[in-house]
PDB file of N, CA and C in Angstrom:
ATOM      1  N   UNK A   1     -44.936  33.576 131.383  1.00  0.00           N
ATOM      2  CA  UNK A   1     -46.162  34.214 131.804  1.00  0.00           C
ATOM      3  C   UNK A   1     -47.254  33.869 130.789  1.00  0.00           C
ATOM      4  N   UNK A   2     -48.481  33.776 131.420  1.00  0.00           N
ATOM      5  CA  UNK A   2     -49.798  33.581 130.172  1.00  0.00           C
ATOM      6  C   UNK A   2     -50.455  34.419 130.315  1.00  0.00           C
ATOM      7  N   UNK A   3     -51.015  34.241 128.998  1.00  0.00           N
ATOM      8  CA  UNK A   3     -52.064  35.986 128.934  1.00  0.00           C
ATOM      9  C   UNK A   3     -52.886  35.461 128.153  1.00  0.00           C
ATOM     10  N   UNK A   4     -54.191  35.967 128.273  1.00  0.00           N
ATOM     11  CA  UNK A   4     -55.242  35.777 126.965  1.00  0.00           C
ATOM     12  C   UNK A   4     -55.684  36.973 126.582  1.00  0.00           C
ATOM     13  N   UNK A   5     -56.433  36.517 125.657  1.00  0.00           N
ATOM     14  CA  UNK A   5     -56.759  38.172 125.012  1.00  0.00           C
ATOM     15  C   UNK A   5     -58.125  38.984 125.900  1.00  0.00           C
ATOM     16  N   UNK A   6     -58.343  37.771 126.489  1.00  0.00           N
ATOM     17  CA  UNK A   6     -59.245  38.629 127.982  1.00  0.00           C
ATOM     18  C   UNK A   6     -58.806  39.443 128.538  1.00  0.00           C
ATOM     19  N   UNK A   7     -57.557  39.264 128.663  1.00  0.00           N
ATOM     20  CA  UNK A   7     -56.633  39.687 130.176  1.00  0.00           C
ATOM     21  C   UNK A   7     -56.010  41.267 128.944  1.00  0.00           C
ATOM     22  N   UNK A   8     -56.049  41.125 127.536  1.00  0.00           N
ATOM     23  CA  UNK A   8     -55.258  41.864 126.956  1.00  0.00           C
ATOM     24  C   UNK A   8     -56.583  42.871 126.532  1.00  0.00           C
ATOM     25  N   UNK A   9     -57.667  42.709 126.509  1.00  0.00           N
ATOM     26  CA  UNK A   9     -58.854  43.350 125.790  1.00  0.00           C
ATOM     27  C   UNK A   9     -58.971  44.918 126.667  1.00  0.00           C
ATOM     28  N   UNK A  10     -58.422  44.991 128.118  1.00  0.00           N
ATOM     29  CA  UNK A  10     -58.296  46.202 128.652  1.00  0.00           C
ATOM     30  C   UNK A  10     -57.135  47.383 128.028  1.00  0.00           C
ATOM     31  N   UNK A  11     -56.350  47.056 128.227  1.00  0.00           N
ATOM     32  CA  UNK A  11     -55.218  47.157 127.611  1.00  0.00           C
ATOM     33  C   UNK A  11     -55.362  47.916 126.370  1.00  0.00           C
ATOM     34  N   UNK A  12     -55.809  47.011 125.345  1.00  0.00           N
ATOM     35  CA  UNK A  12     -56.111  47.438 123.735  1.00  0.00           C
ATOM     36  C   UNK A  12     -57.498  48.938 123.943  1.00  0.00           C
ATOM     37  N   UNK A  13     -58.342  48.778 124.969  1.00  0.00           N
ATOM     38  CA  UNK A  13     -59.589  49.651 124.905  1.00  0.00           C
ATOM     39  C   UNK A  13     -58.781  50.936 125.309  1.00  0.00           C
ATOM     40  N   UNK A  14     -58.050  50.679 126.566  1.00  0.00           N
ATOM     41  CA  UNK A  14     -57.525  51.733 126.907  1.00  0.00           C
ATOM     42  C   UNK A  14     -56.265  52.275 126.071  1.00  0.00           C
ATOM     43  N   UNK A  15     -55.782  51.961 125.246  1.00  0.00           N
ATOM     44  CA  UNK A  15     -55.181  52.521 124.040  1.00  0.00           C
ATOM     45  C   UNK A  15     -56.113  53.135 122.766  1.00  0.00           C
ATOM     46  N   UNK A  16     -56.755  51.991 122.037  1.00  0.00           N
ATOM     47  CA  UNK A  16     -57.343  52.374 121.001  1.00  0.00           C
ATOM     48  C   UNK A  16     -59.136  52.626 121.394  1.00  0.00           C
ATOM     49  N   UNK A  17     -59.314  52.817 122.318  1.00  0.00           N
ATOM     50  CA  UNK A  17     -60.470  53.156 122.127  1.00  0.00           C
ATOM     51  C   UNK A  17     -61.742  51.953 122.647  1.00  0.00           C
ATOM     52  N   UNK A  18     -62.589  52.570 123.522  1.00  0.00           N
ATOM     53  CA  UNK A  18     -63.568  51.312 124.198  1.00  0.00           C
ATOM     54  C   UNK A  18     -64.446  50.447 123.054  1.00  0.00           C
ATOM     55  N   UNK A  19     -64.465  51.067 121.538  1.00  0.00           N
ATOM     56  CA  UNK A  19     -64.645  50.404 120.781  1.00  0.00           C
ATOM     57  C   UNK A  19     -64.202  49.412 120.057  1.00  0.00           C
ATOM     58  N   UNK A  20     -62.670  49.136 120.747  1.00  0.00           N
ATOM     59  CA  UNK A  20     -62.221  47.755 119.930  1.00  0.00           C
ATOM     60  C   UNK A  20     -62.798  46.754 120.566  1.00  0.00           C
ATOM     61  N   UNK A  21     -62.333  45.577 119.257  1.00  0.00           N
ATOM     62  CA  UNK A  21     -62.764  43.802 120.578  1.00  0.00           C
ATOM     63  C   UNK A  21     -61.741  43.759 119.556  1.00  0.00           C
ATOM     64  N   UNK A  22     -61.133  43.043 120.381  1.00  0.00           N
ATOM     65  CA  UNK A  22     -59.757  42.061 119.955  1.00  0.00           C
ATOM     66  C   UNK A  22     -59.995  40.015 119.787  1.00  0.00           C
ATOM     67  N   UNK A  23     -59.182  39.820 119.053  1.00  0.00           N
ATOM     68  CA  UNK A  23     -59.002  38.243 119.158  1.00  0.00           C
ATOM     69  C   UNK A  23     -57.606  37.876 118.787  1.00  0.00           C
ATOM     70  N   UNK A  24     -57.210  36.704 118.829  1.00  0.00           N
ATOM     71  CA  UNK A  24     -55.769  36.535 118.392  1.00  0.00           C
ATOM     72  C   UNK A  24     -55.610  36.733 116.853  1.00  0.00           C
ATOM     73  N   UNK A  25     -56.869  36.814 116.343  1.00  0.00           N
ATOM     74  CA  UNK A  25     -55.859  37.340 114.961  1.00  0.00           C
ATOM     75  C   UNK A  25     -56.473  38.868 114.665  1.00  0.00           C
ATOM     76  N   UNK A  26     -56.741  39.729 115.679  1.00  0.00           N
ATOM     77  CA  UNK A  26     -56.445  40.861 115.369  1.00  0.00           C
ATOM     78  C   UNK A  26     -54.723  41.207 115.177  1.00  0.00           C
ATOM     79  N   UNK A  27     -54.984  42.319 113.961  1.00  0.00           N
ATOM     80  CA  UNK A  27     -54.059  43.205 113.631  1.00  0.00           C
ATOM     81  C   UNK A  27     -53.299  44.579 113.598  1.00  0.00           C
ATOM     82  N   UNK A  28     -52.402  44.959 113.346  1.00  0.00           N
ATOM     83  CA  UNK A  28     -52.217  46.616 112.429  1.00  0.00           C
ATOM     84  C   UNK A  28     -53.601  46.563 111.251  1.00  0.00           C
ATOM     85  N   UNK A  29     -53.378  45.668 110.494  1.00  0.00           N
ATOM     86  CA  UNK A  29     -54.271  45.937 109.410  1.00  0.00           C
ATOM     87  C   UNK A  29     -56.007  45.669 109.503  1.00  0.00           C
ATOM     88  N   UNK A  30     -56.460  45.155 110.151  1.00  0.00           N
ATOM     89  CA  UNK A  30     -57.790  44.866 111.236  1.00  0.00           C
ATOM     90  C   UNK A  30     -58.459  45.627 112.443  1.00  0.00           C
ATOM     91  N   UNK A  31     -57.292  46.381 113.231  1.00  0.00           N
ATOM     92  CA  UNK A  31     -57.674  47.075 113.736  1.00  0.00           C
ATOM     93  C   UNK A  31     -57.563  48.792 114.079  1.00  0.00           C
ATOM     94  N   UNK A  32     -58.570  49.286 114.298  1.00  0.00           N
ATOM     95  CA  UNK A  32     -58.974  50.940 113.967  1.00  0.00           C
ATOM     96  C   UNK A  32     -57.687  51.364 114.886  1.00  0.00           C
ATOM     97  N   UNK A  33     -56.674  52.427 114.609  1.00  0.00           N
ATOM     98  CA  UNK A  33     -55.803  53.495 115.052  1.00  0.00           C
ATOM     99  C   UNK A  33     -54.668  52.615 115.658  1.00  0.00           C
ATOM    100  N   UNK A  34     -54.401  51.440 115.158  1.00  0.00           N
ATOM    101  CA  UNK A  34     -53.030  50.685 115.235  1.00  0.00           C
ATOM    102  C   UNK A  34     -52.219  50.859 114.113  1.00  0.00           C
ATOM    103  N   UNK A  35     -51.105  52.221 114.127  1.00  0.00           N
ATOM    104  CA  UNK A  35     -50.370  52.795 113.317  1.00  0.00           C
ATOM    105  C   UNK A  35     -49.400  52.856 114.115  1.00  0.00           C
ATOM    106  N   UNK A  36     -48.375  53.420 113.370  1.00  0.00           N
ATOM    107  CA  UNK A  36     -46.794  53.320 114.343  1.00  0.00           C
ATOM    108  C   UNK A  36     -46.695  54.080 115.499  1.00  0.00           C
ATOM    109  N   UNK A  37     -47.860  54.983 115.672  1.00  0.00           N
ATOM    110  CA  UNK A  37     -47.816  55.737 117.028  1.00  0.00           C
ATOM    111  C   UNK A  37     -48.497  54.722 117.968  1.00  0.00           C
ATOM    112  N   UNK A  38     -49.515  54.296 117.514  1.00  0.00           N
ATOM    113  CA  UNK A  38     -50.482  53.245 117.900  1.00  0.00           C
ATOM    114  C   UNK A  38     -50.083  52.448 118.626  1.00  0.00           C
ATOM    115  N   UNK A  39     -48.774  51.826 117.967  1.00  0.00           N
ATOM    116  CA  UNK A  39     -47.894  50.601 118.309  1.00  0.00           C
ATOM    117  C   UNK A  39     -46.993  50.688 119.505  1.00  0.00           C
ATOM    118  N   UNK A  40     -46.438  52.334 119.216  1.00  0.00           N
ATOM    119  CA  UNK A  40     -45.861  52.490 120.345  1.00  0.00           C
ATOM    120  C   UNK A  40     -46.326  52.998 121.858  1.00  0.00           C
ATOM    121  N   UNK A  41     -47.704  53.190 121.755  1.00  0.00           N
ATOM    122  CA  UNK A  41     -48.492  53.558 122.903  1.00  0.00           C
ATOM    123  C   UNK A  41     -48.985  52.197 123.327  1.00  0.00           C
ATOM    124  N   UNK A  42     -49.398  51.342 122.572  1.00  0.00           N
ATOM    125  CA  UNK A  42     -49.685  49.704 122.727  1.00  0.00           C
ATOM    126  C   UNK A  42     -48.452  49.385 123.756  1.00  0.00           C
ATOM    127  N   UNK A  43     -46.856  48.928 123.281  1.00  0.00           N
ATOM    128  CA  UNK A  43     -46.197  48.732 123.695  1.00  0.00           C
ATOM    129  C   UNK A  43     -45.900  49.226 124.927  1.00  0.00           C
ATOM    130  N   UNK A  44     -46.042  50.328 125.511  1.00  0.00           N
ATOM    131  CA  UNK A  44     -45.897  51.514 126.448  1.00  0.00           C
ATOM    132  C   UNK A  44     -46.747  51.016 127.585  1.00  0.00           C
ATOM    133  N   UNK A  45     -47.958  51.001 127.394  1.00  0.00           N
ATOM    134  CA  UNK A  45     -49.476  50.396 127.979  1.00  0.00           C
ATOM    135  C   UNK A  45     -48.918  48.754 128.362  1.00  0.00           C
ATOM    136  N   UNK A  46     -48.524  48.100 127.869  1.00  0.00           N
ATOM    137  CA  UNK A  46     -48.123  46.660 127.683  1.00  0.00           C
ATOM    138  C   UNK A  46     -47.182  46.605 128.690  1.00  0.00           C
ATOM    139  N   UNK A  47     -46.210  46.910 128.694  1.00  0.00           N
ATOM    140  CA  UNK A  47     -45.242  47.575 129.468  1.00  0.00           C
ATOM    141  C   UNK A  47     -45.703  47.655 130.933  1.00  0.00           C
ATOM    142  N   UNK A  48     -45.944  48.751 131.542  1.00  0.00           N
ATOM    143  CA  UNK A  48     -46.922  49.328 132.090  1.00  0.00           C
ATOM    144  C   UNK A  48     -47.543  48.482 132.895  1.00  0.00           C
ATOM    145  N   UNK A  49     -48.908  48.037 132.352  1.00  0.00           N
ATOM    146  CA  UNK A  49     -49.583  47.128 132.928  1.00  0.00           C
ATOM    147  C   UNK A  49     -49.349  45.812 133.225  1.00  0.00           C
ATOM    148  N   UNK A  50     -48.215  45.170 132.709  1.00  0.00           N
ATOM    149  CA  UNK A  50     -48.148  43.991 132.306  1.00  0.00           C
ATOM    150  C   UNK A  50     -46.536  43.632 133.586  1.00  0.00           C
ATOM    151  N   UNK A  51     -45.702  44.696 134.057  1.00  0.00           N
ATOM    152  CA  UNK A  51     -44.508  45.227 134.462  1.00  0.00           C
ATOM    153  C   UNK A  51     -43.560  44.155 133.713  1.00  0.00           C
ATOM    154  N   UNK A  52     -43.223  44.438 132.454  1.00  0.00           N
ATOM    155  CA  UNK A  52     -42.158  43.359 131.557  1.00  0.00           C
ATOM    156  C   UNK A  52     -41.540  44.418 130.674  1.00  0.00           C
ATOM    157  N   UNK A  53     -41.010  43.956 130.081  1.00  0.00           N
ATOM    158  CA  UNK A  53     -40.042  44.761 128.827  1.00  0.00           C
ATOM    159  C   UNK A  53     -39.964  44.036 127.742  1.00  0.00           C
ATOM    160  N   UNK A  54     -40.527  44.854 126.655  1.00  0.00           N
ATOM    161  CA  UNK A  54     -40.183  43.747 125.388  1.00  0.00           C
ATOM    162  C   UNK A  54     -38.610  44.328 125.000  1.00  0.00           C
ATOM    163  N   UNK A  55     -37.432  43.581 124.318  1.00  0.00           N
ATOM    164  CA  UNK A  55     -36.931  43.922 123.414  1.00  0.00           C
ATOM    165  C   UNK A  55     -37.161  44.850 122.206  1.00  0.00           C
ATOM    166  N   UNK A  56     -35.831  45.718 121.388  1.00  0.00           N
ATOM    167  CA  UNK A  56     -36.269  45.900 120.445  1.00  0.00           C
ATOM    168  C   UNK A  56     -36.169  45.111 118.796  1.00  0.00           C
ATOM    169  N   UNK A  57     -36.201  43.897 119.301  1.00  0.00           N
ATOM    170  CA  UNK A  57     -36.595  42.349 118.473  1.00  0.00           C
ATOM    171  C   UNK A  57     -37.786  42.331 118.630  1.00  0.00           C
ATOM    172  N   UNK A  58     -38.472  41.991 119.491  1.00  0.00           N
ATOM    173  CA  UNK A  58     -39.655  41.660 120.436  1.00  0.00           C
ATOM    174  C   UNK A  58     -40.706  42.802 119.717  1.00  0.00           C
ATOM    175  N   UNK A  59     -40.429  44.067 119.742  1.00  0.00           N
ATOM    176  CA  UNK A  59     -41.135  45.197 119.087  1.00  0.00           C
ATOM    177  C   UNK A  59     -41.620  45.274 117.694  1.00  0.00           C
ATOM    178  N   UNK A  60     -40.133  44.703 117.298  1.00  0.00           N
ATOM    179  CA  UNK A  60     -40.568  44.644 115.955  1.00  0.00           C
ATOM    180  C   UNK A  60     -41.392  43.438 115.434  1.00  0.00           C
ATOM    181  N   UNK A  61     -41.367  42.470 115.886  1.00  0.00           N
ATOM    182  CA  UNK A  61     -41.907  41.256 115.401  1.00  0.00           C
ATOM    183  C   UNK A  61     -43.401  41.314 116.053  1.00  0.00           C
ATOM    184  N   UNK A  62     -44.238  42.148 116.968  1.00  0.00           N
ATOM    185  CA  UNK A  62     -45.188  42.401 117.171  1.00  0.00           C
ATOM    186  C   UNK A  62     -46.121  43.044 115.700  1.00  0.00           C
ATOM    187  N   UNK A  63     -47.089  42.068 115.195  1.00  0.00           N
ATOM    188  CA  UNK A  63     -47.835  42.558 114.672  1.00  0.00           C
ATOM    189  C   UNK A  63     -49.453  41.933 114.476  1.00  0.00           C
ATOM    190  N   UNK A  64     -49.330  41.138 115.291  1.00  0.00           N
ATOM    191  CA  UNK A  64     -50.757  40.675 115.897  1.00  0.00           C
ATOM    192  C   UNK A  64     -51.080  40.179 117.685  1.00  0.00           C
ATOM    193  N   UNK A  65     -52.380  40.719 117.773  1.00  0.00           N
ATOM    194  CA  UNK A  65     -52.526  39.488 118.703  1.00  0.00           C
ATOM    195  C   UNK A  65     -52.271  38.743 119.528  1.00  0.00           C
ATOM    196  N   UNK A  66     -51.507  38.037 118.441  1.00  0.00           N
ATOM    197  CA  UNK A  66     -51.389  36.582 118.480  1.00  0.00           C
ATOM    198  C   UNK A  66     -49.648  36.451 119.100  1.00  0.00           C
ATOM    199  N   UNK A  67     -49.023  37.592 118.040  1.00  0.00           N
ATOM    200  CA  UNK A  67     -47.506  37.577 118.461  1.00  0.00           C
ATOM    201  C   UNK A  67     -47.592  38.313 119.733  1.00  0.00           C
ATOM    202  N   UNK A  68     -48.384  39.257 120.200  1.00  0.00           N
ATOM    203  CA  UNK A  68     -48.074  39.485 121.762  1.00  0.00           C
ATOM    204  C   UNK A  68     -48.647  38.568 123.052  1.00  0.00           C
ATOM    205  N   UNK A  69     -49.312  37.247 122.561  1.00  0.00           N
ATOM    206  CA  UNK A  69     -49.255  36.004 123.194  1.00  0.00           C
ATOM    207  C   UNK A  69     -48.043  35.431 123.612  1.00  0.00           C
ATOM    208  N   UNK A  70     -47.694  35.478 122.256  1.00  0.00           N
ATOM    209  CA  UNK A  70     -46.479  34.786 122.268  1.00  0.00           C
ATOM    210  C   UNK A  70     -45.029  34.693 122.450  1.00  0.00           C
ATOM    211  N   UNK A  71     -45.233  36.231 122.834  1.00  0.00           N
ATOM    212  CA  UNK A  71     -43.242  37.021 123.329  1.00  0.00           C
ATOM    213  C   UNK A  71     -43.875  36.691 124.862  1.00  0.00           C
ATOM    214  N   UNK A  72     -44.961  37.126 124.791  1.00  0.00           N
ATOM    215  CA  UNK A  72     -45.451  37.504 126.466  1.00  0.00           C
ATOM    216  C   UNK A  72     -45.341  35.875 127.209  1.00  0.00           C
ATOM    217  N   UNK A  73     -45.326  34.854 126.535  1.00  0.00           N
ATOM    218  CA  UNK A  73     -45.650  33.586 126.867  1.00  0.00           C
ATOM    219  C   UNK A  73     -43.815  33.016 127.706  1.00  0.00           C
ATOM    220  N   UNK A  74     -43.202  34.247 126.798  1.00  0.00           N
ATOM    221  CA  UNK A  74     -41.272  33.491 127.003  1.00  0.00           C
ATOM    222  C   UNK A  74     -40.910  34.657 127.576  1.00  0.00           C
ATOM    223  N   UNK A  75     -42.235  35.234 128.786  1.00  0.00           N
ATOM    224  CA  UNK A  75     -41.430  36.248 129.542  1.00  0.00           C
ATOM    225  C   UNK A  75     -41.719  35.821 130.936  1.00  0.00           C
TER     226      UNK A  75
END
């Protein structure tokens, strides 16, 4: 499946807030209220909208962006 961070920028607003903008190298550490609750409402939302399942490999190795391009790319 492909995704861009167009397609992901809803997603992220409707989690963290209509004030984010995302890019592939947004982060945990870059972006406002991406904390471990954060992560798991991200994931949830991702989920959700996206109808896939990450692993809990897949979960953990999420920490940009860029890496949810890229699980999402080998789903």
């Amino acid at each position: 499946m492909q995704i861009s961070t167009d397609q992901l920028a809803p997603i992220f607003k409707s989690v963290f807030g209509e004030g984010v903008e995302i890019s592939a190298d947004s982060d945990k550490d870059n972006t406002e209220s991406w904390d471990s609750l954060g992560h798991l409402n991200l994931i949830v939302e991702l989920e959700d909208s996206l109808g896939i399942s990450f692993s809990k490999h897949e979960i953990e190795k999420i920490k940009s962006v860029g890496d949810i391009i890229e699980i999402i790319k080998t789903k």
